[in-house]
N, C-alpha and C. Protein backbone atom coordinates (compact mmCIF):
# COMPACT_ATOMS: atom_id res chain seq x y z
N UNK A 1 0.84 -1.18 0.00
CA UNK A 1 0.00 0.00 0.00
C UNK A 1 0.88 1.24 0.00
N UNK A 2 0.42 1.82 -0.78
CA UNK A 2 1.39 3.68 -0.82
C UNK A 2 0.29 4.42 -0.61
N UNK A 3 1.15 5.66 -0.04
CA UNK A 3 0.07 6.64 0.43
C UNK A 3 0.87 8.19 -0.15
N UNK A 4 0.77 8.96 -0.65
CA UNK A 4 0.92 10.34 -0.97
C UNK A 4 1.76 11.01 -0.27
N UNK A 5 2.71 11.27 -0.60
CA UNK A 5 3.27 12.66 0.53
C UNK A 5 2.63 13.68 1.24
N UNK A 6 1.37 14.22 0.05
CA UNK A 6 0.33 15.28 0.14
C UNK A 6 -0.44 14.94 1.28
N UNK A 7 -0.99 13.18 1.36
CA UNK A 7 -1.83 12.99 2.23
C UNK A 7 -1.07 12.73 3.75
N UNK A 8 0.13 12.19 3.47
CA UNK A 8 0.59 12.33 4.97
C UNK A 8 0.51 13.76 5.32
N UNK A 9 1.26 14.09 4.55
CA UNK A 9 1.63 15.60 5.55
C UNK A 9 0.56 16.51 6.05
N UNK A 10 -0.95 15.83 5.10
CA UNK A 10 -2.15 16.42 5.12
C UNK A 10 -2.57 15.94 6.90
N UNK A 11 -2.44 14.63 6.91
CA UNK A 11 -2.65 14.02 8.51
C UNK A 11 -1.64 14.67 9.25
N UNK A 12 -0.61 14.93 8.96
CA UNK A 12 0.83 15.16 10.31
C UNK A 12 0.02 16.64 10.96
N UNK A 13 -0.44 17.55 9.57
CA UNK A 13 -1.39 19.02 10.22
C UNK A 13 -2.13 18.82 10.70
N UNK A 14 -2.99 18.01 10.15
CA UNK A 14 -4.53 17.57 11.29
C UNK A 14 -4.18 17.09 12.71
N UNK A 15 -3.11 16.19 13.05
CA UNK A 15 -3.01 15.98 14.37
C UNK A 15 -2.27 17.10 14.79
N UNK A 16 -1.39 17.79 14.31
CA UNK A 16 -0.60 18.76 15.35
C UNK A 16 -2.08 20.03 15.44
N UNK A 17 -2.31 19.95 14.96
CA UNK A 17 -3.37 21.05 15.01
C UNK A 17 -4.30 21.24 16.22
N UNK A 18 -5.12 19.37 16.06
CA UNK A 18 -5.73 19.14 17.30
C UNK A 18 -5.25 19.51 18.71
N UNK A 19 -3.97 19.67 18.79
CA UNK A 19 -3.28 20.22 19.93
C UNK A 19 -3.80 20.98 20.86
N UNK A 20 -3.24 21.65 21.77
CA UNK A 20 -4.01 22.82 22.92
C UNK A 20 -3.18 23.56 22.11
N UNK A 21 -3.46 25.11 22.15
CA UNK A 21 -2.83 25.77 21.39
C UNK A 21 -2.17 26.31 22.72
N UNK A 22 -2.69 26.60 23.60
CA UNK A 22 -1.55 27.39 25.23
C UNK A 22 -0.38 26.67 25.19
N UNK A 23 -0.03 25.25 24.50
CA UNK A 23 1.09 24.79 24.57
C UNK A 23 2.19 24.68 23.87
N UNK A 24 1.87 25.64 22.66
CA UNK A 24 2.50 25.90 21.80
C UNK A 24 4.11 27.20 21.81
N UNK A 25 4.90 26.54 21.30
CA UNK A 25 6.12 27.41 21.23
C UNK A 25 6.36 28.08 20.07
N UNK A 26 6.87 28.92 20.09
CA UNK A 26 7.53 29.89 18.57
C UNK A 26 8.08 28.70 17.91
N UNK A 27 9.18 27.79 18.18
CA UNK A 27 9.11 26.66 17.17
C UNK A 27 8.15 25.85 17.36
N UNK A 28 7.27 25.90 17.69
CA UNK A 28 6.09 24.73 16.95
C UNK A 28 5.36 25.92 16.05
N UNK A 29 5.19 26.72 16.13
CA UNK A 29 4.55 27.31 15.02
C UNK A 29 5.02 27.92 13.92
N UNK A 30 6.53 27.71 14.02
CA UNK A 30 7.26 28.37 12.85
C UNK A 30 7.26 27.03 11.94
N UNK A 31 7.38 25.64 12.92
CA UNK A 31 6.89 24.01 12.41
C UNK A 31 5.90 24.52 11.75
N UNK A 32 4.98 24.62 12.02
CA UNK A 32 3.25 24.36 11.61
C UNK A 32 3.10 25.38 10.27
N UNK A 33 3.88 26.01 10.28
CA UNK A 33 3.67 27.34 9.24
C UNK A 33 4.89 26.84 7.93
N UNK A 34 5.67 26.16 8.42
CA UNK A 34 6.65 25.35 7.28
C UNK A 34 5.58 24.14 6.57
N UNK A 35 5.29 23.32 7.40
CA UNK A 35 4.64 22.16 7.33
C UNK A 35 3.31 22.53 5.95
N UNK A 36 2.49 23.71 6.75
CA UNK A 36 1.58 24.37 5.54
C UNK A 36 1.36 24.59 4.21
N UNK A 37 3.41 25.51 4.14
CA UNK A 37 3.57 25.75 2.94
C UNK A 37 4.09 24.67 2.15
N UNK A 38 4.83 23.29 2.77
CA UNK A 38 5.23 23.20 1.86
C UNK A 38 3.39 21.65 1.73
N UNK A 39 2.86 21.79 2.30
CA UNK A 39 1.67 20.89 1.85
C UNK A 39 1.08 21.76 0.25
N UNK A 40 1.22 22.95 0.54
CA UNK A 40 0.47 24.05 -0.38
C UNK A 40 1.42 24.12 -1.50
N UNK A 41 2.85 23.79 -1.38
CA UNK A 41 3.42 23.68 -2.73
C UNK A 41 3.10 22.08 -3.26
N UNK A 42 2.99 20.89 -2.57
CA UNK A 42 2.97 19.88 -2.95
C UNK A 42 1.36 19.56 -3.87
N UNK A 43 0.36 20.30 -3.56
CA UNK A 43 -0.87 20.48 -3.81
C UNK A 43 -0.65 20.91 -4.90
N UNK A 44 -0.05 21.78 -5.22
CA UNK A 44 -0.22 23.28 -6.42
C UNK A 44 0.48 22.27 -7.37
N UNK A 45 1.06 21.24 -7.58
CA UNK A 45 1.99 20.81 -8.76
C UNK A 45 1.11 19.81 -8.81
N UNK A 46 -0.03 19.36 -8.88
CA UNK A 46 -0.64 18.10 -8.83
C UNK A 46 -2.02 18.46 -9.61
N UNK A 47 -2.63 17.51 -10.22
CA UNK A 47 -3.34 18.26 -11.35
C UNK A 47 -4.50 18.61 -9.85
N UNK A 48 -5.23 17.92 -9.04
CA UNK A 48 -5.75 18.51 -7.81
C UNK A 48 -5.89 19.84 -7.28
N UNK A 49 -4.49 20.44 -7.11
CA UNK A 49 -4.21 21.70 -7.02
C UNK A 49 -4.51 22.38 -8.40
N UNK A 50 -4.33 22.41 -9.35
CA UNK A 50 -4.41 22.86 -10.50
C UNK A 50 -5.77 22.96 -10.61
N UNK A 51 -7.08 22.55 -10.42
CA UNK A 51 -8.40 22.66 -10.43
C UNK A 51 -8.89 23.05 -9.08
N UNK A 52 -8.10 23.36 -8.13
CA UNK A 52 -8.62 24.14 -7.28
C UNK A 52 -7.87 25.41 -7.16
N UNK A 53 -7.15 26.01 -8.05
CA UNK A 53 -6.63 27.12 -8.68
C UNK A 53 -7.51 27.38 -9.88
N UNK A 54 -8.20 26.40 -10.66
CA UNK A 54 -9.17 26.93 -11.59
C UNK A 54 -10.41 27.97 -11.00
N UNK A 55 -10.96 26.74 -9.87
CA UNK A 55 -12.04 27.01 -9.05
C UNK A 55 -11.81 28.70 -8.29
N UNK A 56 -10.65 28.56 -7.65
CA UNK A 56 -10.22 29.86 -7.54
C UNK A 56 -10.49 30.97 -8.22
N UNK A 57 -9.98 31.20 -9.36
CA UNK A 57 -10.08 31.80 -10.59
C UNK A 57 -11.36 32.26 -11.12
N UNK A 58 -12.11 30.91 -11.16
CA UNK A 58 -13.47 31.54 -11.56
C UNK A 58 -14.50 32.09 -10.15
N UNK A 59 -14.02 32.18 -9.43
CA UNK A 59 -15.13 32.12 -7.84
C UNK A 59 -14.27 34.12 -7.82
N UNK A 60 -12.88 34.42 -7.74
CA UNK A 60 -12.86 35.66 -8.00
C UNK A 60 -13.24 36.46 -9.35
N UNK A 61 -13.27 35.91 -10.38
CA UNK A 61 -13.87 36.69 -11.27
C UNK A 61 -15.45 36.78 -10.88
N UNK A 62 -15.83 35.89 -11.16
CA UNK A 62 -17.38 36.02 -10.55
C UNK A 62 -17.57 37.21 -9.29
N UNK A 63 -16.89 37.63 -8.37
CA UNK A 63 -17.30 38.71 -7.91
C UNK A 63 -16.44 40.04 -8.19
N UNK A 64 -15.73 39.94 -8.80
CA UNK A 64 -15.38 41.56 -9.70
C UNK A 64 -16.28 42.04 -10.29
């Protein structure tokens, strides 16, 4: 069985997230804010990301 990079790293945010946030340090959130972007670059190169950059696209034109 294989599983995605996208989708792990998609779970590794969901559990750190669930966290208490009072317990959080400047490095866990400079973590959590790395972890984000690079889920958001791994997304954006995948045809997935690419149609929810379409969706994007048309949801701001539609209100201009």
């Amino acid at each position: 069985m294989t599983i995605s990079t996208s989708a792990a790293l998609a779970v590794i945010i969901l559990i750190r997230l669930n966290r208490r946030t009072e317990a959080r340090s400047r490095a866990d959130e400079r973590l959590m804010a790395f972890l984000c972007i690079v889920l958001g670059v791994l997304i954006a190169a995948s045809p997935w990301g690419r149609t929810i950059l379409r969706l994007v696209g048309v949801v701001t034109q539609a209100t201009l």
